[in-house]
C-alpha atoms as a PDB file:
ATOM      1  CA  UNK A   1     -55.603  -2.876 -10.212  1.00  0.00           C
ATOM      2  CA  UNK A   2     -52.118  -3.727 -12.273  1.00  0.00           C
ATOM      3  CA  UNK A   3     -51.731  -1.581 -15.167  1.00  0.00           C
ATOM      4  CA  UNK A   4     -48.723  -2.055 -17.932  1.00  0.00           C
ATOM      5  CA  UNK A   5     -48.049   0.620 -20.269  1.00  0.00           C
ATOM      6  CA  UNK A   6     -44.602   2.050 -22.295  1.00  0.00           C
ATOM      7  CA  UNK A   7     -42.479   4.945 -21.410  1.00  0.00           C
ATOM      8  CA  UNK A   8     -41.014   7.087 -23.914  1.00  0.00           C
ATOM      9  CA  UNK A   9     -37.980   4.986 -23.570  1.00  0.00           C
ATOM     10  CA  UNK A  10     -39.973   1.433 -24.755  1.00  0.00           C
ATOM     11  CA  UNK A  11     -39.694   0.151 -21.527  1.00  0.00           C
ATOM     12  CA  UNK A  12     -42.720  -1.199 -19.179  1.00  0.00           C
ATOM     13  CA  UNK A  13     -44.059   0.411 -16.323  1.00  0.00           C
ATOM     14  CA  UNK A  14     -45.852  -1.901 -14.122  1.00  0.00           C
ATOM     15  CA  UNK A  15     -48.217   0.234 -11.520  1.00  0.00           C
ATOM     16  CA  UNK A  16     -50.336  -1.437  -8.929  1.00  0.00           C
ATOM     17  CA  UNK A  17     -51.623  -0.480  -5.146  1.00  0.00           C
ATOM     18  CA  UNK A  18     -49.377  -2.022  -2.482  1.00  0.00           C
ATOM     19  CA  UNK A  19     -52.673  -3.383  -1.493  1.00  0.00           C
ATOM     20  CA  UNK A  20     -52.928  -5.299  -5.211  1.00  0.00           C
ATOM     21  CA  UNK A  21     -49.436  -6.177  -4.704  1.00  0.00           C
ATOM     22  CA  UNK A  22     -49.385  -7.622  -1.364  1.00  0.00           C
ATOM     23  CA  UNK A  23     -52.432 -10.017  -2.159  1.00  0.00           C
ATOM     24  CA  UNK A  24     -50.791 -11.130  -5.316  1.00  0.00           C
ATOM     25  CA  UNK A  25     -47.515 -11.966  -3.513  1.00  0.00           C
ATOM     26  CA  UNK A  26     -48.397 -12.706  -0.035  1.00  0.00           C
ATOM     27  CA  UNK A  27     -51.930 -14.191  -0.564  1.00  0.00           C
ATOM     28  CA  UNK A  28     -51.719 -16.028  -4.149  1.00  0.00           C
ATOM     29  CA  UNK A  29     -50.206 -15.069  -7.103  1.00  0.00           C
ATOM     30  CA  UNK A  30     -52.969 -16.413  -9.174  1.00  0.00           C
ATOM     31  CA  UNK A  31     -54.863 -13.028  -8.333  1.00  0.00           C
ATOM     32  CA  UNK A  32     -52.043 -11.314 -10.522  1.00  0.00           C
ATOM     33  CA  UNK A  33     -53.789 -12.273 -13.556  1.00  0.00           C
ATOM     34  CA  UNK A  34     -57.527 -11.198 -12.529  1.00  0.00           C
ATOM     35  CA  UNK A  35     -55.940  -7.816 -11.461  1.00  0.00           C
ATOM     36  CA  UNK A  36     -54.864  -6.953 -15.153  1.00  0.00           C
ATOM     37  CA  UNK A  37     -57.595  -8.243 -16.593  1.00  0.00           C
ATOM     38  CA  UNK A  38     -59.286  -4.998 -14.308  1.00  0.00           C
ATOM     39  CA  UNK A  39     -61.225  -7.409 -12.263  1.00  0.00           C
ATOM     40  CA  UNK A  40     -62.123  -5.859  -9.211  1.00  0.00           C
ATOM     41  CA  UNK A  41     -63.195  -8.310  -6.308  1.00  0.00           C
ATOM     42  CA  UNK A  42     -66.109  -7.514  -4.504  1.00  0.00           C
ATOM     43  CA  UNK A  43     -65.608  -5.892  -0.481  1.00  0.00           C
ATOM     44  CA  UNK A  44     -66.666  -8.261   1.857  1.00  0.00           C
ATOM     45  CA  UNK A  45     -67.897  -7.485   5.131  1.00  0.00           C
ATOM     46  CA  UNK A  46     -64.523  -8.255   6.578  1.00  0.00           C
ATOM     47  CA  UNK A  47     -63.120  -5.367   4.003  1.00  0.00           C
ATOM     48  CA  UNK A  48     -65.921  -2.843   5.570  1.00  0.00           C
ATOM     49  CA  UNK A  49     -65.083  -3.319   9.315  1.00  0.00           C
ATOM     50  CA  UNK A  50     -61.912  -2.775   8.884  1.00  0.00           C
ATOM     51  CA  UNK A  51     -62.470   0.361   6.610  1.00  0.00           C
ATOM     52  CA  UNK A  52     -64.711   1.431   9.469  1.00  0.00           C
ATOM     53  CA  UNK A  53     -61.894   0.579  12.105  1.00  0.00           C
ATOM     54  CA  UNK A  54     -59.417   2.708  10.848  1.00  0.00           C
ATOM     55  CA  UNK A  55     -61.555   5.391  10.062  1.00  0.00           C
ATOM     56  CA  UNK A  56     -62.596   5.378  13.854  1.00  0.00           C
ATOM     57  CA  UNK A  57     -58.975   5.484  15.090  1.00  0.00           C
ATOM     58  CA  UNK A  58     -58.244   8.013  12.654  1.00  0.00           C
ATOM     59  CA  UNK A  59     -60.832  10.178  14.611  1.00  0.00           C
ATOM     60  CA  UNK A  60     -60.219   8.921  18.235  1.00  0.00           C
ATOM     61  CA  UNK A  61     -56.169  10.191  16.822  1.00  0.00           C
ATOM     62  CA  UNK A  62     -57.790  13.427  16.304  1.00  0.00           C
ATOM     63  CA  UNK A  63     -60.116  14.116  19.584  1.00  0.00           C
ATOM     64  CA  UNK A  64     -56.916  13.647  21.571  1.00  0.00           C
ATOM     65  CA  UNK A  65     -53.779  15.015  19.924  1.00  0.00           C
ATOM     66  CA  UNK A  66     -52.804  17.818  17.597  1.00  0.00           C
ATOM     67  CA  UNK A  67     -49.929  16.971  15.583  1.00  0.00           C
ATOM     68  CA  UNK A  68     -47.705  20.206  13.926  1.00  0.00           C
ATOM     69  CA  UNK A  69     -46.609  20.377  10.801  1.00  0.00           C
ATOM     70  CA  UNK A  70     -43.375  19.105  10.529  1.00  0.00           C
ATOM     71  CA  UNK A  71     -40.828  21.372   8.914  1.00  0.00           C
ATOM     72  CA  UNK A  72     -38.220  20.942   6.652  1.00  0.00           C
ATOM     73  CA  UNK A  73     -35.487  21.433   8.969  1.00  0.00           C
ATOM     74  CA  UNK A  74     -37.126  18.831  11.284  1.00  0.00           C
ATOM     75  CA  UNK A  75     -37.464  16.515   8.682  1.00  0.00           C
ATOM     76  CA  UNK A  76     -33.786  16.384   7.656  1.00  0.00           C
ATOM     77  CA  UNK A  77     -32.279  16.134  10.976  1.00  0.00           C
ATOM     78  CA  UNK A  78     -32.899  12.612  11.957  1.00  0.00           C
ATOM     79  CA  UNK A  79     -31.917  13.301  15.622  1.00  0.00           C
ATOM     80  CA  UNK A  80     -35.588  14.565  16.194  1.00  0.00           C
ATOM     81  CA  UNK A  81     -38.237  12.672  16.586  1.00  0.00           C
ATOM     82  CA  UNK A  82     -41.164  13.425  14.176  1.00  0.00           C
ATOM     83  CA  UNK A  83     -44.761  11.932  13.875  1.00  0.00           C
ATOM     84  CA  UNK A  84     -47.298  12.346  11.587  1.00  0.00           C
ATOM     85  CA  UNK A  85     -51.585  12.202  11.595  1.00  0.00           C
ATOM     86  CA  UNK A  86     -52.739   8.437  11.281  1.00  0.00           C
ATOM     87  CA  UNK A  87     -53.584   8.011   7.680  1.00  0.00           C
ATOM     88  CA  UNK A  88     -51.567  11.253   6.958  1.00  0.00           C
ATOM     89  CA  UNK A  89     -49.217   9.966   4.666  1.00  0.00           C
ATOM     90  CA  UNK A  90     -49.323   8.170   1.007  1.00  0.00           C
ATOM     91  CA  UNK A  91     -46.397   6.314  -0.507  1.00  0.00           C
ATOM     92  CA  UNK A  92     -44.568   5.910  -3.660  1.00  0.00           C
ATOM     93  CA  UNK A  93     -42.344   2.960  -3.858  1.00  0.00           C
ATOM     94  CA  UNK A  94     -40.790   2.835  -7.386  1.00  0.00           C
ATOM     95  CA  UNK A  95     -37.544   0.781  -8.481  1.00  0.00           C
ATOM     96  CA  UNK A  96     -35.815   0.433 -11.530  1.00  0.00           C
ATOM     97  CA  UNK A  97     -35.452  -3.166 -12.551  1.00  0.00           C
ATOM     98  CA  UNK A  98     -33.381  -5.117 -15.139  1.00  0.00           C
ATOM     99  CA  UNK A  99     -33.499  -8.565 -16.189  1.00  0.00           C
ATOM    100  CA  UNK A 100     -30.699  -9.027 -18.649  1.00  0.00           C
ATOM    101  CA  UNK A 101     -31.081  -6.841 -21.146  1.00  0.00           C
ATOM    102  CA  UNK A 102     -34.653  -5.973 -20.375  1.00  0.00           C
ATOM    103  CA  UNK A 103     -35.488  -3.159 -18.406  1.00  0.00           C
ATOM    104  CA  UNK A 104     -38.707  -1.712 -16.581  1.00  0.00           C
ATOM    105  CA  UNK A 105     -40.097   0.269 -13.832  1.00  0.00           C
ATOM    106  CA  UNK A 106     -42.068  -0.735 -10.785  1.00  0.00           C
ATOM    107  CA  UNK A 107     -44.605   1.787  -9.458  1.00  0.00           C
ATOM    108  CA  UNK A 108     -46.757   0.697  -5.932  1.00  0.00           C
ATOM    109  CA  UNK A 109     -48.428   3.545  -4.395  1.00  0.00           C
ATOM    110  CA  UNK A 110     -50.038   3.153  -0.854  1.00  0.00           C
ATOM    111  CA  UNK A 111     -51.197   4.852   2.235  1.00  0.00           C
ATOM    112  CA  UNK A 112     -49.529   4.210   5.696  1.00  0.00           C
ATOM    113  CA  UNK A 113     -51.649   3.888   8.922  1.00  0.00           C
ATOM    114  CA  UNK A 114     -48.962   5.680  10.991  1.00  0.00           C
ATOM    115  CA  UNK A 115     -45.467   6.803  10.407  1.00  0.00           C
ATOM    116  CA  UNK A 116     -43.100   8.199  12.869  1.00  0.00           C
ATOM    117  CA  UNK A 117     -39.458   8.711  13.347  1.00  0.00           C
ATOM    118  CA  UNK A 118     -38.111   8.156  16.860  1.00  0.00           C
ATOM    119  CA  UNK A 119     -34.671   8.389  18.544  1.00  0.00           C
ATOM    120  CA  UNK A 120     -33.352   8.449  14.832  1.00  0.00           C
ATOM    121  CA  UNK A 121     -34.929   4.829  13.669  1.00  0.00           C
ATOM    122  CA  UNK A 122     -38.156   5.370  10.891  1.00  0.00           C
ATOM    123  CA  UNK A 123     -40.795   3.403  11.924  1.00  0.00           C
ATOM    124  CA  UNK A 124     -43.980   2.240   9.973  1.00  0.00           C
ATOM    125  CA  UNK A 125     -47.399   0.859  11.817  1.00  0.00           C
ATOM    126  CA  UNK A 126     -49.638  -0.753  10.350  1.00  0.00           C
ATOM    127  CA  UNK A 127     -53.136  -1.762  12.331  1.00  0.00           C
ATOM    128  CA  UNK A 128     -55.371  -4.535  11.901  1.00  0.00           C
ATOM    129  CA  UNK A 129     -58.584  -6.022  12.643  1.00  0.00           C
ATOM    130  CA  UNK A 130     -59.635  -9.228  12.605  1.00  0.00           C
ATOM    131  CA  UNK A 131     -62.784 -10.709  12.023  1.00  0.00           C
ATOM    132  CA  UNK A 132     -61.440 -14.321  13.542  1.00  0.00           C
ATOM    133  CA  UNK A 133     -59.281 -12.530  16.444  1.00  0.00           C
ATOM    134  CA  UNK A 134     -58.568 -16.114  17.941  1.00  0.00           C
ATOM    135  CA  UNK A 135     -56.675 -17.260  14.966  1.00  0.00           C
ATOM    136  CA  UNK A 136     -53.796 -14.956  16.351  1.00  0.00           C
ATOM    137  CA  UNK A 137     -53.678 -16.824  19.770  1.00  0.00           C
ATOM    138  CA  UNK A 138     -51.123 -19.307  18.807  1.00  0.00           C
ATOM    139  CA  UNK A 139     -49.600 -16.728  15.832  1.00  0.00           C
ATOM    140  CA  UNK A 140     -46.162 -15.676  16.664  1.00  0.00           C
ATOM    141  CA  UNK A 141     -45.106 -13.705  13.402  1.00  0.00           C
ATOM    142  CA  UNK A 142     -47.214 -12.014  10.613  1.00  0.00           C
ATOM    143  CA  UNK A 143     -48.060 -13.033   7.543  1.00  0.00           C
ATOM    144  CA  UNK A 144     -46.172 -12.330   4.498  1.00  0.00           C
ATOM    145  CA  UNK A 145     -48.867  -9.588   3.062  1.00  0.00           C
ATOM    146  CA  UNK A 146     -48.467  -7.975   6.514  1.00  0.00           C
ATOM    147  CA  UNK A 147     -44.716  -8.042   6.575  1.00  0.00           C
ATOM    148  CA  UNK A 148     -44.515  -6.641   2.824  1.00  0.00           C
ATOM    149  CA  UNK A 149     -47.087  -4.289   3.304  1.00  0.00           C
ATOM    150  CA  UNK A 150     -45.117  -2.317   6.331  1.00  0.00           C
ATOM    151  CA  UNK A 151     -41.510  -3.096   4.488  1.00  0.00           C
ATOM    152  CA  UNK A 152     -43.082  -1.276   1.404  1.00  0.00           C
ATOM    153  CA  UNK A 153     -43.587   1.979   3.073  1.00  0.00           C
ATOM    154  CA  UNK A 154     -40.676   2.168   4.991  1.00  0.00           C
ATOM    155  CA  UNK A 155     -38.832   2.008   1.798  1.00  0.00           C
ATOM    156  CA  UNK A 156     -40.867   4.130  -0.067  1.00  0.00           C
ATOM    157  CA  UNK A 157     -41.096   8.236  -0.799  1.00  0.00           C
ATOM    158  CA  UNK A 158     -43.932  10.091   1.313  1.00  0.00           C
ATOM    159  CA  UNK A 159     -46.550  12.965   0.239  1.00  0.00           C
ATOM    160  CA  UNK A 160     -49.028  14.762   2.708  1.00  0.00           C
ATOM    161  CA  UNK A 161     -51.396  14.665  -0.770  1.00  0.00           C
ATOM    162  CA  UNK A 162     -52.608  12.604  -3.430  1.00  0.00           C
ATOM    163  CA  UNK A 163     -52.670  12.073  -6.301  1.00  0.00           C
ATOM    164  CA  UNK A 164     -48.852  13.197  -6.424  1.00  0.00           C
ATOM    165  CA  UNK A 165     -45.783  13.399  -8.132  1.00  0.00           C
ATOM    166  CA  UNK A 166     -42.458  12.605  -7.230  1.00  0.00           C
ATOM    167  CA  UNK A 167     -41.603  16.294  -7.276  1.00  0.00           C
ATOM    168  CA  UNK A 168     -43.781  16.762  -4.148  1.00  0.00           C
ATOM    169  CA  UNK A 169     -42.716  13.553  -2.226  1.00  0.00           C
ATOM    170  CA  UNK A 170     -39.755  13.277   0.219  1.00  0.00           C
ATOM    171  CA  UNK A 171     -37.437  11.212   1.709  1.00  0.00           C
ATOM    172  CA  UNK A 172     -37.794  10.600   6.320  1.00  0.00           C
ATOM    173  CA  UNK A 173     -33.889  10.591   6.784  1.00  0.00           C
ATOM    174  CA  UNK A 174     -33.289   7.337   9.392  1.00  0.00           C
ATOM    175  CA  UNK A 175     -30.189   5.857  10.653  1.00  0.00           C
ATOM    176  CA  UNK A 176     -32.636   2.308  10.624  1.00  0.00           C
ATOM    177  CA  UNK A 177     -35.788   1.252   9.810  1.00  0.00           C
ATOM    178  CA  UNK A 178     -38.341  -0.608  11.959  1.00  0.00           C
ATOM    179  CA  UNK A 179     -42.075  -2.085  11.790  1.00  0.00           C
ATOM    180  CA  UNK A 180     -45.056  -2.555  13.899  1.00  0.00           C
ATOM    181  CA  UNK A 181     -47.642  -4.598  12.693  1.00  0.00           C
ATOM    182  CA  UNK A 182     -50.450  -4.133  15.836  1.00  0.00           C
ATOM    183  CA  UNK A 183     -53.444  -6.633  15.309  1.00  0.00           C
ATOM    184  CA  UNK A 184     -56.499  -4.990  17.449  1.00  0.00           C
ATOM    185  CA  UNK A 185     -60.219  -6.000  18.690  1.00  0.00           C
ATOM    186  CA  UNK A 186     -62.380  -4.311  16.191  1.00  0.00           C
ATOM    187  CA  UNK A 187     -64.926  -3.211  18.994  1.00  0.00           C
ATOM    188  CA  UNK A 188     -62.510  -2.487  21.698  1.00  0.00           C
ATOM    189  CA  UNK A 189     -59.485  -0.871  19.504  1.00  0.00           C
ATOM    190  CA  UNK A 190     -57.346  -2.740  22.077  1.00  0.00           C
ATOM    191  CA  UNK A 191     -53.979  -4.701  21.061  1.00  0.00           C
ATOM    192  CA  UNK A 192     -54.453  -8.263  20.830  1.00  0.00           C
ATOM    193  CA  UNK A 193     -51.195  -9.077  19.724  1.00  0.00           C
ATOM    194  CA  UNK A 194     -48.412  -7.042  18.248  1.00  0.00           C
ATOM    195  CA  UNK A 195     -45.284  -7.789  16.239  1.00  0.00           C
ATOM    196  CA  UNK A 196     -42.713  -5.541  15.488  1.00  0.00           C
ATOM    197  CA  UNK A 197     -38.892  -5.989  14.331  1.00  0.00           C
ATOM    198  CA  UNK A 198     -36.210  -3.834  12.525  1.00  0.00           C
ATOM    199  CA  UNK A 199     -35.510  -3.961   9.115  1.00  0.00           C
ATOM    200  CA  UNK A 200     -32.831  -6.392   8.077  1.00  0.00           C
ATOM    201  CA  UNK A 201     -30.757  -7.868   5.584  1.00  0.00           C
ATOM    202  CA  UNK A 202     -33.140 -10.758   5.152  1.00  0.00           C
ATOM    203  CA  UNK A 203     -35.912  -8.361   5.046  1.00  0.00           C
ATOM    204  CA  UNK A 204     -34.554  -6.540   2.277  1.00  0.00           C
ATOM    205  CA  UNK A 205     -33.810  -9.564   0.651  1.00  0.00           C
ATOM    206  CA  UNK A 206     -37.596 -10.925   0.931  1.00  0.00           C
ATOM    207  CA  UNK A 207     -39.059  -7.484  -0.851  1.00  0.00           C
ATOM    208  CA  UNK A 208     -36.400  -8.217  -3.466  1.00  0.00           C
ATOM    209  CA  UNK A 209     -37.118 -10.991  -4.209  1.00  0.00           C
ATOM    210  CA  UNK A 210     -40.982 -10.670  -3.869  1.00  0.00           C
ATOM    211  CA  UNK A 211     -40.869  -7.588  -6.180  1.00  0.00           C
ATOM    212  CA  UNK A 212     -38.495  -9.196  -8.810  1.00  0.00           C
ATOM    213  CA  UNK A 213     -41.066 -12.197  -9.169  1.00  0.00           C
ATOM    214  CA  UNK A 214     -44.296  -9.464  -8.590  1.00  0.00           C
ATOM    215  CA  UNK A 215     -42.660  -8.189 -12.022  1.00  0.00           C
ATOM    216  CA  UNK A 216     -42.117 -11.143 -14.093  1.00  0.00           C
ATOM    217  CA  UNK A 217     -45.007 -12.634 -13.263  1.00  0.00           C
ATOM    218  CA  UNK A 218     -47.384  -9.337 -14.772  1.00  0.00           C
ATOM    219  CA  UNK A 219     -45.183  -9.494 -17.377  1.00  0.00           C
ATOM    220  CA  UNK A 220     -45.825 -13.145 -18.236  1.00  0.00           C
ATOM    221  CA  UNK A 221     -42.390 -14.256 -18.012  1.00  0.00           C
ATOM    222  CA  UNK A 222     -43.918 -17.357 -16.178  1.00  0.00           C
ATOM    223  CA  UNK A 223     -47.493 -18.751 -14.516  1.00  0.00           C
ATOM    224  CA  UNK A 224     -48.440 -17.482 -11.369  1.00  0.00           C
ATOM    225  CA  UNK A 225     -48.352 -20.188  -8.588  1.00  0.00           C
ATOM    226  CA  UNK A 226     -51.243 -21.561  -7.028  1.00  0.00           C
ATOM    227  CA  UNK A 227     -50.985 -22.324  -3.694  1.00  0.00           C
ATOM    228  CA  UNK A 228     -53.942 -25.160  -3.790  1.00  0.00           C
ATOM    229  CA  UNK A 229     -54.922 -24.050  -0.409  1.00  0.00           C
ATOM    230  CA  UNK A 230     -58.433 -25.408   0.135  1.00  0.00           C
ATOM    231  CA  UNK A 231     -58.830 -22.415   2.973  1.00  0.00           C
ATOM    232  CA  UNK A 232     -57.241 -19.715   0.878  1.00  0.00           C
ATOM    233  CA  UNK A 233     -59.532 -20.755  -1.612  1.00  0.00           C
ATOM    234  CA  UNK A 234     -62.891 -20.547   0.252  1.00  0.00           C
ATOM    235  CA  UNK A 235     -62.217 -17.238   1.653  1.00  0.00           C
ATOM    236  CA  UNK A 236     -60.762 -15.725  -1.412  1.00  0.00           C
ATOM    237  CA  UNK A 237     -62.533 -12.612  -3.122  1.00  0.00           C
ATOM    238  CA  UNK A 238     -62.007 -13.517  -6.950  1.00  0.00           C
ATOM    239  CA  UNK A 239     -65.240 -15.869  -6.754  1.00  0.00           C
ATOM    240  CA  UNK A 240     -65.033 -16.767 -10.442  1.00  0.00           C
ATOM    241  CA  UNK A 241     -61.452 -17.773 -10.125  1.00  0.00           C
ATOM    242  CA  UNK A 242     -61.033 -20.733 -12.540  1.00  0.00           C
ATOM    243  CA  UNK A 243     -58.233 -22.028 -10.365  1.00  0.00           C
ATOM    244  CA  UNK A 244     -60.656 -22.577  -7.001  1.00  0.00           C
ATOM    245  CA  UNK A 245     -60.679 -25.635  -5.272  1.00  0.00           C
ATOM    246  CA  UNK A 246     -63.070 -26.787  -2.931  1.00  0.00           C
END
């Protein structure tokens, strides 16, 4: 869900999972406003396999390798190489933004399927499973809720526990950031395709922008766009939507 309430300043804070986030901006906007009205869409079967696929690699992760905990001297020197448990870490991405002389915060809490820190660069994975695997035959760079999903974490603060506050979070020190976004065969676990990349200057400037329009849009600064994507449309969750096509 996207929830608005004051601080003790006046000011908004907008809070929403990067999950709610990356469907609004990556997916269609239009879901922005059924998300604050606390509409939740129902799972679909897709949303249950995949549950169940992570869950399984979480435990396959676990029947093969013990991971340490990492200490705080090993966290700070970002000449080791660190990894945590799949599913080990949540996230707490929070900016301050201002538009003129309006200000507000922006709070999008997460969970990351693997984080990692190797040969000094961060690095975020994020693993997923397909119901139409052939789709990604011809597909040569994620979509945009995949990209922001991975770009959110590696920008965001980490906790081993949730719910949290930012006194207990912490900072992976990196000299660069990179993502992996590994699209696998639900029955086999095996890659299909993966993409992966460093985070740039245009990647930086992508989240920007996606988060400064994420924020005026729950604020209803403007209308949501709708994409008027017959195919978006048919598979979206929000079945009631008043702005589905067909």
């Amino acid at each position: 869900m996207i929830k608005i309430k004051q601080t003790r300043d006046g000011s908004p804070l907008i809070t929403a999972s990067v999950s709610d986030f990356c469907a609004s901006m990556g997916y269609c906007e239009v879901s922005i406003t059924h998300f604050l009205k606390g509409i939740k869409p129902p799972e679909t079967q897709i949303i249950i396999d995949g549950t169940k696929s992570h869950e399984k690699e979480e435990v396959l992760e676990k029947e093969h390798f013990t991971f340490k905990p990492v200490t705080i001297e090993e966290l700070e020197d970002f000449t080791r190489d660190i990894e945590f448990a799949r599913e080990g870490l949540y996230t707490r991405f929070q900016r301050e933004l201002s538009f003129g002389n309006e200000k507000l915060s922006l709070l999008l809490l997460g969970r990351a399927d693997k984080v990692l820190r190797s040969k000094g660069t961060l690095i975020v994975e994020d693993s997923k499973y397909p119901a139409n695997k052939e789709k990604y035959q011809d597909t040569f760079e994620p979509y945009d809720t995949q990209k922001l999903q991975t770009l959110l974490y590696l920008n965001s603060r980490f906790s081993e526990s949730f719910p949290f506050s930012p006194k207990v979070c912490f900072d992976i020190p990196c000299e660069k950031k990179a993502w992996i976004i590994n699209i696998k065969d639900k029955a086999t676990m095996e890659s299909l395709r993966v993409f992966q990349g460093v985070q740039t200057e245009e990647a930086e400037n992508f989240l920007k922008e996606k988060i400064n329009r994420f924020a005026l849009l729950a604020l209803g600064k403007f209308a949501p766009f709708h994409h008027c994507n017959i195919k978006k449309c048919k598979s979206c969750r929000f079945e009631e939507c008043e702005n589905k096509i067909s």
